[in-house]
Protein backbone atom coordinates (compact mmCIF):
# COMPACT_ATOMS: atom_id res chain seq x y z
CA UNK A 1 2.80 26.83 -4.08
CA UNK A 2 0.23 28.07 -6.77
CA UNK A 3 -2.38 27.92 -3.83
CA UNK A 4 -0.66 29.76 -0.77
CA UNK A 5 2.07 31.92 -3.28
CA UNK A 6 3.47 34.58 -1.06
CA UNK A 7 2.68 32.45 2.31
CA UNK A 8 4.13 29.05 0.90
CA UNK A 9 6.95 28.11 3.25
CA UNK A 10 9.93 26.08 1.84
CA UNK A 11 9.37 23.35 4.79
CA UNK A 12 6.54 22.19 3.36
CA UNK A 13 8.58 21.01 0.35
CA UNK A 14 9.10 17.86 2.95
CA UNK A 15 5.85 16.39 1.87
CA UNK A 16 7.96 14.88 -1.11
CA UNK A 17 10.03 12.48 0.72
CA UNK A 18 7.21 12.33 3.21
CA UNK A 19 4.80 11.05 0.71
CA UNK A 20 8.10 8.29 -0.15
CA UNK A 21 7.91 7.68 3.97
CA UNK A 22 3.85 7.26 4.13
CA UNK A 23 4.02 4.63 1.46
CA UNK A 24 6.58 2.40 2.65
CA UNK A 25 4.67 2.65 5.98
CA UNK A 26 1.90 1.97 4.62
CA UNK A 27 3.24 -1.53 2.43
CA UNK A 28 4.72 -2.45 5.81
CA UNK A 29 1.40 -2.01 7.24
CA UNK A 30 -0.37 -3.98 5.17
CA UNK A 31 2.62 -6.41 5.29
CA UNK A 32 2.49 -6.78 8.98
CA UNK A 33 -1.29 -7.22 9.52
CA UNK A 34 -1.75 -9.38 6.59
CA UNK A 35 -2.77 -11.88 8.51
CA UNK A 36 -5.10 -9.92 10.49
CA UNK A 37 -7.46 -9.51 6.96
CA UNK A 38 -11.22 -10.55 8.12
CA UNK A 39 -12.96 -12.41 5.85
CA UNK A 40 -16.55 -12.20 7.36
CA UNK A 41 -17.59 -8.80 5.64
CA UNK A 42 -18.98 -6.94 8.57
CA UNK A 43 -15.58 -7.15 10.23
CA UNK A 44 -14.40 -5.87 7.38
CA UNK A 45 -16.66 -3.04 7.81
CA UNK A 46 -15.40 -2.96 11.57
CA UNK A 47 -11.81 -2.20 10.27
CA UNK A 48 -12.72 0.21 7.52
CA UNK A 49 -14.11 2.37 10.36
CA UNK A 50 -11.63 1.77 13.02
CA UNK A 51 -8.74 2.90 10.63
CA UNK A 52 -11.07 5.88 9.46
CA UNK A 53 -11.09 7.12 13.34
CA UNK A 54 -7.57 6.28 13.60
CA UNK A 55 -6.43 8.23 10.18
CA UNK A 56 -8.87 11.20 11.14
CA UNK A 57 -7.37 11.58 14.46
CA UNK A 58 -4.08 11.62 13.41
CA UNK A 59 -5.04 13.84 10.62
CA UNK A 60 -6.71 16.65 13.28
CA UNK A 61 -3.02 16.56 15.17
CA UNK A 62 -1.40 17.65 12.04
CA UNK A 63 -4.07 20.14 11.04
CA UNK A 64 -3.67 21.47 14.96
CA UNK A 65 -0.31 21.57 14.95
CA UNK A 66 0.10 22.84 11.51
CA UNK A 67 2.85 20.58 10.60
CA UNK A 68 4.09 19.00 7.31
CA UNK A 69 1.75 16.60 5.98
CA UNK A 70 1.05 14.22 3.20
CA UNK A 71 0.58 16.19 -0.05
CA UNK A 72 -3.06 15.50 0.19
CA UNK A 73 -3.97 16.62 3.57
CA UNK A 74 -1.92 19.73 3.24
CA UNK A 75 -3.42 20.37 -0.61
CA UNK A 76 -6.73 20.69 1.61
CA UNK A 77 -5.27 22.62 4.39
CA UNK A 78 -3.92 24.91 1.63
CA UNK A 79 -7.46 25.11 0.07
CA UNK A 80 -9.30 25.91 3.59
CA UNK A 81 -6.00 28.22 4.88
CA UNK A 82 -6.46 30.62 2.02
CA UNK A 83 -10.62 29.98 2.00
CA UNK A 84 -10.92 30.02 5.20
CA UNK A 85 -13.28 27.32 4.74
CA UNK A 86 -13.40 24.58 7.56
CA UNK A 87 -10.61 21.63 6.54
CA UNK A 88 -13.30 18.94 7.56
CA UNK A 89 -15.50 20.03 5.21
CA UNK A 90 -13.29 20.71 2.46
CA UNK A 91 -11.80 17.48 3.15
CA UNK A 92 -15.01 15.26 2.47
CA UNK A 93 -14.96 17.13 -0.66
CA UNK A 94 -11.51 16.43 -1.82
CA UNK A 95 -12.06 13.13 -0.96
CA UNK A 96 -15.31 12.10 -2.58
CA UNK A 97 -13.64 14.04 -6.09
CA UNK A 98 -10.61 11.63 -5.72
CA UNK A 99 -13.20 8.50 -5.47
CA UNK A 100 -15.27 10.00 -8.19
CA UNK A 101 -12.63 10.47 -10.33
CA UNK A 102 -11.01 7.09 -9.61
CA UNK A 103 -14.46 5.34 -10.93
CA UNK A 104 -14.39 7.35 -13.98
CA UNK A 105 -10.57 6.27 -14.50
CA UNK A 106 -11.68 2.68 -13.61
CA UNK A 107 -14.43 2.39 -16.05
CA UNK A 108 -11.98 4.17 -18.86
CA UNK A 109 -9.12 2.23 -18.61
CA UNK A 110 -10.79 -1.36 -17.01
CA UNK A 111 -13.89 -1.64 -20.47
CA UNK A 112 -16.48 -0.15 -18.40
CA UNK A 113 -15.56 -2.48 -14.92
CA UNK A 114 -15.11 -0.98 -11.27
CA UNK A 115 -11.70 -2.01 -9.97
CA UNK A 116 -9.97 -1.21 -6.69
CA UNK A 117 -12.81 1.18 -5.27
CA UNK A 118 -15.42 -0.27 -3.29
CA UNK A 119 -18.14 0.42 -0.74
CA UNK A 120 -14.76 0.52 1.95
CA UNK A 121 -12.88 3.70 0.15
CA UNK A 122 -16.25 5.25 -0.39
CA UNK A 123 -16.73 4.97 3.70
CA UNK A 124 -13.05 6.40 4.21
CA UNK A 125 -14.08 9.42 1.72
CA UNK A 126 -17.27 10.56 3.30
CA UNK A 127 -16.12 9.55 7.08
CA UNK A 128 -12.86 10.68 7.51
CA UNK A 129 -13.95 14.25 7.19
CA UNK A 130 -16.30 13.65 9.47
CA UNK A 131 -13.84 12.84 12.24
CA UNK A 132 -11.91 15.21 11.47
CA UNK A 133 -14.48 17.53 12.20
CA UNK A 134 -15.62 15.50 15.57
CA UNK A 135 -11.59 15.41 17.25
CA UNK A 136 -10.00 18.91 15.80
CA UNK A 137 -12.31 21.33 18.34
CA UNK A 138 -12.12 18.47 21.00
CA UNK A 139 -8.31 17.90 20.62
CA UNK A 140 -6.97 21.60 19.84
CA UNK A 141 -6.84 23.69 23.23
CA UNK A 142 -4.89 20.52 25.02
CA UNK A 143 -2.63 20.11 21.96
CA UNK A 144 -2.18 24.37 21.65
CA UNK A 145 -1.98 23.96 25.67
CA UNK A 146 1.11 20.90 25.12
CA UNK A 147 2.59 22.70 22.51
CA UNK A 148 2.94 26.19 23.97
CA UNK A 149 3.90 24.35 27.48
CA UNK A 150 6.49 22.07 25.43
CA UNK A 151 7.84 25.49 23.31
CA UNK A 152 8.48 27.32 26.81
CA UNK A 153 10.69 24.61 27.92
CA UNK A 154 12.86 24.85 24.95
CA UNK A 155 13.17 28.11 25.02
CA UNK A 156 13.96 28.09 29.04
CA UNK A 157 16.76 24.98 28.25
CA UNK A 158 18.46 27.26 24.67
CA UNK A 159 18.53 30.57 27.57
């Protein structure tokens, strides 16, 4: 709200019981493929960078589509909307400051010890920007195409 002001739109108050959604997908997630945890580390690298492509994908849909998202993405898409910075970009930044400020947290609050940030968030931080920057000009004239073919036919069917 303090970001967009006059072009905040009440839907996007959603994220809140979004964010409430996104988490208790995400425990089931981790739930679910529990068992699916490699312990040889480079297929632990394999599945920090599948689920990077994954989550940036999905990510470049919502930033296409402009549609509610998780308070983080949309703080970014906030940040580049009224920038006009590119949300790629801007989202490697936001990211890295969240990791950066998570190790100065850690070292506060766990006497000067790393905990729960390793070489695997660090890889999310830089890459998923990335990605998003690879799939959003690849993905965005079929998705405007879909969605502008899919709005027509709603609007023929509510004629």
């Amino acid at each position: 709200i303090l970001i967009l002001r006059r072009k905040f739109q009440p839907i996007q108050l959603l994220q809140i019981p979004l964010s409430f959604l996104f988490g208790y997908f995400t425990d089931f997630g981790m739930w679910a493929f529990s068992w699916a945890s490699p312990e040889l580390y480079p297929l632990r690298l394999v599945n920090i960078c599948c689920g990077t492509i994954i989550l940036g994908f999905g990510i470049s849909f919502c930033v296409i589509a402009n549609t509610v998202m998780n308070s983080g993405e949309a703080f970014v898409k906030a940040i580049s909307d009224t920038t006009r910075k590119d949300f790629g970009t801007l989202k490697i930044c936001f990211d890295v400051s969240c990791v950066c400020i998570a190790l100065v947290l850690s070292l506060v609050f766990f006497d000067f010890t790393i905990q729960g940030t390793r070489e695997g968030t660090l890889i999310a931080a830089l890459c998923t920007g990335i990605v998003i920057k690879f799939f959003t000009p690849r993905l965005r004239q079929p998705l405007e195409r879909f969605i502008g073919c899919h709005h027509a036919r709603q609007e023929e069917f509510s004629a």
